[in-house]
Protein backbone atom coordinates (compact mmCIF):
# COMPACT_ATOMS: atom_id res chain seq x y z
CA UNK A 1 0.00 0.00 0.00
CA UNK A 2 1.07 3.65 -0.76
CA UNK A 3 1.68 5.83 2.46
CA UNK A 4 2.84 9.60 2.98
CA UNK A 5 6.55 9.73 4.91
CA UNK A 6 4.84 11.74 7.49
CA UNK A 7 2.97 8.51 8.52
CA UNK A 8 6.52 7.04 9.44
CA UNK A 9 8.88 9.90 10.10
CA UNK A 10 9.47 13.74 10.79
CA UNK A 11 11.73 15.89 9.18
CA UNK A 12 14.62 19.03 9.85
CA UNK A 13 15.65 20.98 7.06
CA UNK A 14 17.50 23.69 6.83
CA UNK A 15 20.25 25.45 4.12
CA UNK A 16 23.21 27.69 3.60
CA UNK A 17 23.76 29.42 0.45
CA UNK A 18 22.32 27.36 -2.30
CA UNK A 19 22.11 23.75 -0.81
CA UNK A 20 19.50 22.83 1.34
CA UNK A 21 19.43 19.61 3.65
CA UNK A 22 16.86 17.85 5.00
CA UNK A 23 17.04 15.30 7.54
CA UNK A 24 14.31 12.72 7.86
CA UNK A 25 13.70 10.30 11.12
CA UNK A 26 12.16 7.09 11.34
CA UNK A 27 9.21 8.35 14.67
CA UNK A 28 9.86 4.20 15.22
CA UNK A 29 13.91 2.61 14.63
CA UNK A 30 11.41 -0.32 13.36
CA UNK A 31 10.74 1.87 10.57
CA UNK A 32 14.50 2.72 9.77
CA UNK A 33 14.54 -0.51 7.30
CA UNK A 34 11.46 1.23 5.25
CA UNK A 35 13.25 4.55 5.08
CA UNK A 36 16.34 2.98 3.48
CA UNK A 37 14.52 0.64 1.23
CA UNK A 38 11.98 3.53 -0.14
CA UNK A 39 13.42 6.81 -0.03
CA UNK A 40 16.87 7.09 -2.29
CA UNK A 41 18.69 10.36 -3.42
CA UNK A 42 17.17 9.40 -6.64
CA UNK A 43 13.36 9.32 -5.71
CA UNK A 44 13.98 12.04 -3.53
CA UNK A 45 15.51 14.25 -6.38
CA UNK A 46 12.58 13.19 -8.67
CA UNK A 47 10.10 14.05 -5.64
CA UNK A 48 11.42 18.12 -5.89
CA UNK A 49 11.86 17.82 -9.22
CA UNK A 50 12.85 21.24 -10.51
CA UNK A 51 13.40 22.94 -7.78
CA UNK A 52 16.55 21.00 -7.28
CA UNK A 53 18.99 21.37 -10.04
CA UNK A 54 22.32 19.72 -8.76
CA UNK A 55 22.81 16.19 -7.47
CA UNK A 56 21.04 14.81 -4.20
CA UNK A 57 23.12 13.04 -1.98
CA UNK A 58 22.36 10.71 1.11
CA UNK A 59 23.92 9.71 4.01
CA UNK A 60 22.86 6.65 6.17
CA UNK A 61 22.64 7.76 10.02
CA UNK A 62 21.80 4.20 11.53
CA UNK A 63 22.34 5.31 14.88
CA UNK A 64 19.71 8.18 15.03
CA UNK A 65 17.40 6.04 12.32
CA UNK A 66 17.95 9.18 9.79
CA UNK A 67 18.91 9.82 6.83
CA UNK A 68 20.24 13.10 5.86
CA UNK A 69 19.94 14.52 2.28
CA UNK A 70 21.75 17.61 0.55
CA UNK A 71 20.39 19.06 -1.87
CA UNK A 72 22.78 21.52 -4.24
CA UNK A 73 21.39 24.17 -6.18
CA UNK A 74 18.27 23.79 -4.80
CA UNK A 75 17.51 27.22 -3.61
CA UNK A 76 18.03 29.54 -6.69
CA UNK A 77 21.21 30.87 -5.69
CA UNK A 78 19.73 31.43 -2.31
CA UNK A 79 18.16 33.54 0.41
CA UNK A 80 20.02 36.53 -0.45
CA UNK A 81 19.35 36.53 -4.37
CA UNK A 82 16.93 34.38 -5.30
CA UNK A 83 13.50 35.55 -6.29
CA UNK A 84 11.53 32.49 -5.49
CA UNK A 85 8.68 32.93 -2.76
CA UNK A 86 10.72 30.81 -0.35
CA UNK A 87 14.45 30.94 -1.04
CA UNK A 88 15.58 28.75 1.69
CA UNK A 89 15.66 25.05 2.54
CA UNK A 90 13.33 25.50 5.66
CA UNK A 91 9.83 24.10 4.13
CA UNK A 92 11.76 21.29 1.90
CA UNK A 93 11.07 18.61 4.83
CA UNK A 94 7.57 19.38 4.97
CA UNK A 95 7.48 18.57 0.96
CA UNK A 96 9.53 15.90 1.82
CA UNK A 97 7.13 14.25 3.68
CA UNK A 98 4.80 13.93 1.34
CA UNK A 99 6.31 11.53 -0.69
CA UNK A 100 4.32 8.87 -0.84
CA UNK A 101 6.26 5.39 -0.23
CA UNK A 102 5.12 1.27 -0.56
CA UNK A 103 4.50 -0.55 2.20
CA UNK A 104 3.50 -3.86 3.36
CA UNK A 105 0.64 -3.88 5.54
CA UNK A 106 2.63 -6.03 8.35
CA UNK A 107 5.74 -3.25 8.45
CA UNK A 108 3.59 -0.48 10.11
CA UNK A 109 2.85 -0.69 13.80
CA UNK A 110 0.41 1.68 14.50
């Protein structure tokens, strides 16, 4: 079945200049597994589509159950230049999490 990521984590983001990183994290360590099987820098990058125009890049943090993502050129040069309505990484975890994901019925614990 097709779920949002909000159903199985939460999400940080933040940026500096023109990268943005978001950090998602499992709300159960059960759900860990799901997060590495389902969401890739390449689903991710097709999730935000144009708004990110460099490379997405992951990094596994099995001890916290996260995965943290940066995101170049994904801010239009920035808070400082950029004309977009929100120039900075803040709200990119709350898109993030609605990226809807498969799941088996038995993974969830609700």
């Amino acid at each position: 079945m097709k779920i949002p990521l909000t159903r199985i984590a939460h999400a940080r983001s933040g940026d500096k200049g023109d990268i943005s990183n978001v950090g998602l994290i499992a709300s159960k360590p059960e759900y860990y597994p799901i997060l590495l099987r389902e969401v890739t820098a390449e689903r991710v990058k097709r999730h935000f589509g144009r708004l990110v125009e460099g490379s997405v890049t992951c990094y596994e943090l099995s001890n916290l159950a996260a995965l943290n993502f940066v995101m170049e050129k994904a801010l239009d040069g920035g808070g400082t230049i950029s004309l977009r309505t929100d120039a900075q990484g803040k709200t990119h975890g709350a898109a993030l999490l609605t990226m809807e994901i498969e799941v088996a019925s038995g993974e969830l614990t609700d």
